[in-house]
Protein backbone atom coordinates (compact mmCIF):
# COMPACT_ATOMS: atom_id res chain seq x y z
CA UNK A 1 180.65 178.18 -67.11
CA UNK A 2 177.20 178.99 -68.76
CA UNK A 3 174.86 181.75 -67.29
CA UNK A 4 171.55 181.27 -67.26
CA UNK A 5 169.02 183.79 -66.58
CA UNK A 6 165.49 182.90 -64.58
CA UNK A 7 162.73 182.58 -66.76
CA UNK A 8 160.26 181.06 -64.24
CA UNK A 9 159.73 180.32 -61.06
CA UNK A 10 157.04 178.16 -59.04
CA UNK A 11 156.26 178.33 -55.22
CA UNK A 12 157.76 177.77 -52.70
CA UNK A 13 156.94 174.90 -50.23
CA UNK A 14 157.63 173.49 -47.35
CA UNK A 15 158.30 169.50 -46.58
CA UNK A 16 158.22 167.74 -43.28
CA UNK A 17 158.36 164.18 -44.43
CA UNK A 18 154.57 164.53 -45.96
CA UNK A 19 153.39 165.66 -49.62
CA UNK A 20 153.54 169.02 -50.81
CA UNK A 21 152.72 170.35 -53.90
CA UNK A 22 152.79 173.44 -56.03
CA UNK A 23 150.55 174.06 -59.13
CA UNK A 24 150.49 176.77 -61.72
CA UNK A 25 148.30 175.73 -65.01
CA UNK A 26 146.92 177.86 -67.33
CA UNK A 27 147.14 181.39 -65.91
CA UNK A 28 150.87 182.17 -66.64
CA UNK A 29 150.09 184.01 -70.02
CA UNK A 30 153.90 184.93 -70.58
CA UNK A 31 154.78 181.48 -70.81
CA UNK A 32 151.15 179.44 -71.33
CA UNK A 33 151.80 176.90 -74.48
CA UNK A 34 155.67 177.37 -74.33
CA UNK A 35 158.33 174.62 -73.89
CA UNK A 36 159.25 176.49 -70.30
CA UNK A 37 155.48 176.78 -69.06
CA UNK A 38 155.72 174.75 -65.17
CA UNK A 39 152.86 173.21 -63.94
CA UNK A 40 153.00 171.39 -60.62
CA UNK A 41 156.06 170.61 -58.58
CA UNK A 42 155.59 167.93 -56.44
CA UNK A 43 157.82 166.74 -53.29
CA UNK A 44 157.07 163.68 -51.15
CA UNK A 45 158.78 161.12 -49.40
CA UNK A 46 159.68 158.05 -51.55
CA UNK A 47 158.72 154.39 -50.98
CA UNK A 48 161.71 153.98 -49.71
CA UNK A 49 161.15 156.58 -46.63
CA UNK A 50 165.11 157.46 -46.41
CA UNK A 51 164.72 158.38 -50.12
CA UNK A 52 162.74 161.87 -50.98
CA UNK A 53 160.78 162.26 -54.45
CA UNK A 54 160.95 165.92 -56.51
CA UNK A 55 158.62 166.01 -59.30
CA UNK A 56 158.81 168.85 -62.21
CA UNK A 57 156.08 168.83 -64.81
CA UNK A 58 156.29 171.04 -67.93
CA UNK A 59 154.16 172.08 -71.14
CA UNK A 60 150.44 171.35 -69.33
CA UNK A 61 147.77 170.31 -71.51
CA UNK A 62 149.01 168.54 -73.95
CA UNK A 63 147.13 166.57 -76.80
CA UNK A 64 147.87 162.36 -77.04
CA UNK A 65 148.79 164.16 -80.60
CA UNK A 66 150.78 166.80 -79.34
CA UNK A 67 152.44 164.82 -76.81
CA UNK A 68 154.11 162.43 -79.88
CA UNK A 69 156.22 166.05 -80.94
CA UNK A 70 156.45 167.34 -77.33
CA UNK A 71 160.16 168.14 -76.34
CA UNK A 72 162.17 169.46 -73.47
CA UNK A 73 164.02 172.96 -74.46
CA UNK A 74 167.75 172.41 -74.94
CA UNK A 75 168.56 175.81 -73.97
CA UNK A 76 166.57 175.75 -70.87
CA UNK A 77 168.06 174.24 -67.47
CA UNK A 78 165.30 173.12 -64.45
CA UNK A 79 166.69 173.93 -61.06
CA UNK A 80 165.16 172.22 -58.37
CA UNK A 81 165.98 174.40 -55.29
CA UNK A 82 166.24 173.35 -51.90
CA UNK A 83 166.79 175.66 -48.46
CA UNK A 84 167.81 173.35 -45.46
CA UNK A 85 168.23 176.04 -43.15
CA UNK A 86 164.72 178.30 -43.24
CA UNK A 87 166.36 181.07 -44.58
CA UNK A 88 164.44 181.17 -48.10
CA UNK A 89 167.30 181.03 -49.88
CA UNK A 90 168.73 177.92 -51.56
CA UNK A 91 171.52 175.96 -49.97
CA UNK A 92 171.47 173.20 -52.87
CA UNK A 93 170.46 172.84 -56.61
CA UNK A 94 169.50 170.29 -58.40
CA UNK A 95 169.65 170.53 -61.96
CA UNK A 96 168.35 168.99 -65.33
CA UNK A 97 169.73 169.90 -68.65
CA UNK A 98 168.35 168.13 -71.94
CA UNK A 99 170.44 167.45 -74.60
CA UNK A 100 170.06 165.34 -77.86
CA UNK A 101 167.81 162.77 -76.31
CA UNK A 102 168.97 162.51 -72.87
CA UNK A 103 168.27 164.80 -69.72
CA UNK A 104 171.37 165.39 -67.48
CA UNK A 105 171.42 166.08 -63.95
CA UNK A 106 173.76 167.61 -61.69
CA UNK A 107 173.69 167.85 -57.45
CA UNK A 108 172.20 168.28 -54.85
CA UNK A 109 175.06 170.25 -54.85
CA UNK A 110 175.63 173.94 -53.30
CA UNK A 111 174.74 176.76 -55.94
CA UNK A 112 177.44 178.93 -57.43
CA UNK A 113 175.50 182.06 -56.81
CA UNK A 114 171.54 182.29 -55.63
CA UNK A 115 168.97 184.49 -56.78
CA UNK A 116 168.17 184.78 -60.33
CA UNK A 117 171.24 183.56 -62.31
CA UNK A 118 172.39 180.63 -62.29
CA UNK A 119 175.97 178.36 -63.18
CA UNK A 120 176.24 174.82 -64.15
CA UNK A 121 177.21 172.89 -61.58
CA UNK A 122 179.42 170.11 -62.84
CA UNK A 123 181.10 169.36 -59.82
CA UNK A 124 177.71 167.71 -58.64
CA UNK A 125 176.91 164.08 -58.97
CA UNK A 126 176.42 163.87 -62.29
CA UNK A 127 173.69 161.46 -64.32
CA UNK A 128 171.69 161.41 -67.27
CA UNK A 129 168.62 159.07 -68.28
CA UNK A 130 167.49 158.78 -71.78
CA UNK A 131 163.90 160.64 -72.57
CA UNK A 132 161.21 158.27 -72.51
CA UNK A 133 159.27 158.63 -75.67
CA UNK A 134 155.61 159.09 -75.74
CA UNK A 135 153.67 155.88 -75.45
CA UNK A 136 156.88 153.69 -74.17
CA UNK A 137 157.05 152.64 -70.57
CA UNK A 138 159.18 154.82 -68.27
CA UNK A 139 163.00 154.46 -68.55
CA UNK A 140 164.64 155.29 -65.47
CA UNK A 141 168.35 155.21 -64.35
CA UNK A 142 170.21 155.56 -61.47
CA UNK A 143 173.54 156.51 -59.77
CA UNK A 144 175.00 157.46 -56.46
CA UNK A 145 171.49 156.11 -55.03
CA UNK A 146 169.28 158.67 -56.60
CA UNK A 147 167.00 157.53 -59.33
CA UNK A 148 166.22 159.62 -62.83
CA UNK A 149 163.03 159.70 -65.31
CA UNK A 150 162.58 162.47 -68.04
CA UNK A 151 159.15 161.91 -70.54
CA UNK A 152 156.08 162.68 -71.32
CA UNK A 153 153.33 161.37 -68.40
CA UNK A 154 149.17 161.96 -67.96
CA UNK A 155 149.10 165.11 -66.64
CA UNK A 156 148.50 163.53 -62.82
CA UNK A 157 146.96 167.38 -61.23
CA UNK A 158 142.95 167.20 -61.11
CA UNK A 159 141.10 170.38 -61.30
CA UNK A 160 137.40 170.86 -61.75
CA UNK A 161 138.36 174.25 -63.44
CA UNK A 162 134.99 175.09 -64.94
CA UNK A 163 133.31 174.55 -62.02
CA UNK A 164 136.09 176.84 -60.26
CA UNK A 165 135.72 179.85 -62.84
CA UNK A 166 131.97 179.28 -62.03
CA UNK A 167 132.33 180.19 -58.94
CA UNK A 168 134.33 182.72 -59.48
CA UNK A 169 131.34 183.99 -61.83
CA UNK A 170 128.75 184.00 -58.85
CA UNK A 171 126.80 181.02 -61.21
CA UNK A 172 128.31 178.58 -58.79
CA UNK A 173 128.17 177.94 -54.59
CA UNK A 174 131.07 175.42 -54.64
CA UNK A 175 132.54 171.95 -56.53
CA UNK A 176 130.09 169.37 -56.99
CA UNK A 177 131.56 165.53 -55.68
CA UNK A 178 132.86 164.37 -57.77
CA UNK A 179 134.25 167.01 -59.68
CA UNK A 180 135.35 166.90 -63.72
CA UNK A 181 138.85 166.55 -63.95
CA UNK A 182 139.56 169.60 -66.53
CA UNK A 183 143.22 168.09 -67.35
CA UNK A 184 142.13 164.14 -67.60
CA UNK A 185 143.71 163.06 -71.38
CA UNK A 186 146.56 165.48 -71.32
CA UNK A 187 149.62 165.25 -70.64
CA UNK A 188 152.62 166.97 -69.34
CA UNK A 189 156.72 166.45 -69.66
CA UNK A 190 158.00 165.24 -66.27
CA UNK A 191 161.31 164.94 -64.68
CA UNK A 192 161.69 163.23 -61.75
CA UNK A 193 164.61 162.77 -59.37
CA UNK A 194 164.58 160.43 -56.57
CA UNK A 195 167.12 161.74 -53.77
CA UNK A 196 168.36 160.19 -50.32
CA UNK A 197 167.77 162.12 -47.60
CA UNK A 198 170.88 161.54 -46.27
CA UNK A 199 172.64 164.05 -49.56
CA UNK A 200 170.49 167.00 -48.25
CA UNK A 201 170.90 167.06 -44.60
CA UNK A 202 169.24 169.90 -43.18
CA UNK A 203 166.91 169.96 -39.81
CA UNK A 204 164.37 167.84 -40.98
CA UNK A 205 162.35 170.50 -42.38
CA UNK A 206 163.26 171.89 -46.17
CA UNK A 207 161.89 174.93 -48.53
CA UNK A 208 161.76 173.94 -52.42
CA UNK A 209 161.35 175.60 -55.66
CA UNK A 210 161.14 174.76 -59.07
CA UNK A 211 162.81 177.41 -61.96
CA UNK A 212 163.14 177.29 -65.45
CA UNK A 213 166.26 179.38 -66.66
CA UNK A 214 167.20 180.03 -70.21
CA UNK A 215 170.50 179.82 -71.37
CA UNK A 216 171.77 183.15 -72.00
């Protein structure tokens, strides 16, 4: 089994069947412009309301040119994290892994060890879905009932965020409506798994947790 070592972690948050979200742009300055930089992690209930939606965005702010060479890191897993029980500590992974074109997941599926290091759970579901390339509509694929996209995407978070340092400043009382979207143009690398809720079980109510961990 590979080890992999954390590199970065987003919020936690919780999810009762609504929309929760986690966001983290440009004020990480250990990994700000890197391949393992998180934005936003997203989790809401799907379309289908027995089906729930995690959304991992990478590599924030990217150029229409910048997006056309924009690539997941190969020796970087995502692990989607997920505590069913309200103990803060995760009870299943989900993972990504790119490799030559194609991102590869594995779970939900209980972790080998929690905290900081992590193994590659094989014995999950397995799946992989072919990164979309920039500019072509969304490839998705599915297996065991979840559903799979990895690709670049407009970055979908809106922040006002000269308005916000602003205020910060004292040169500002509060947003103006409507607000200028700081991020509109760019784009980010998503991965998106679509999960039934029946494959994570729990009490209803769930903690989840985006990482980036570098292969070691």
């Amino acid at each position: 089994m590979k080890k992999s070592k954390l590199l970065l972690g987003a919020a936690v948050i919780a999810v009762t069947g609504f929309f929760a979200i986690a966001a983290d742009h440009i004020d990480a300055p250990a990994v700000t412009g890197g391949t393992n930089d998180i934005t936003d992690f997203y989790a809401f209930q799907g379309q289908n309301t027995n089906n729930i939606v995690f959304v991992a965005n990478l590599q924030g702010l990217l150029s229409p040119t910048a997006t056309q060479n924009a690539k997941f890191d190969e020796n970087t897993m995502l692990e989607i994290n997920i505590d069913t029980n309200g103990d803060a500590v995760e009870d299943l992974v989900i993972q990504a892994i790119p490799k030559n074109g194609k991102m590869y997941f594995f779970g939900p599926v209980a972790p080998g060890q929690t905290g900081l290091s992590s193994t590659v759970r094989t014995m999950g579901t397995m799946a992989s879905v072919d990164i979309t390339p920039a500019g072509s509509n969304a490839m998705v694929s599915t297996n065991a009932g979840m559903s799979f996209f990895a690709g670049p995407r407009d970055d979908p978070f809106f922040f006002d965020f000269d308005q916000y340092t602003a205020i910060l400043a004292g040169n500002a009382s509060g947003f103006n409506n409507p607000g200028t979207d700081k991020f509109k143009g760019t784009n980010v690398l998503s991965i998106v798994v679509e999960v039934p809720k029946s494959m994570i079980g729990g009490s209803g109510n769930i903690n989840t947790w985006i990482e980036s961990k570098r292969k070691q």
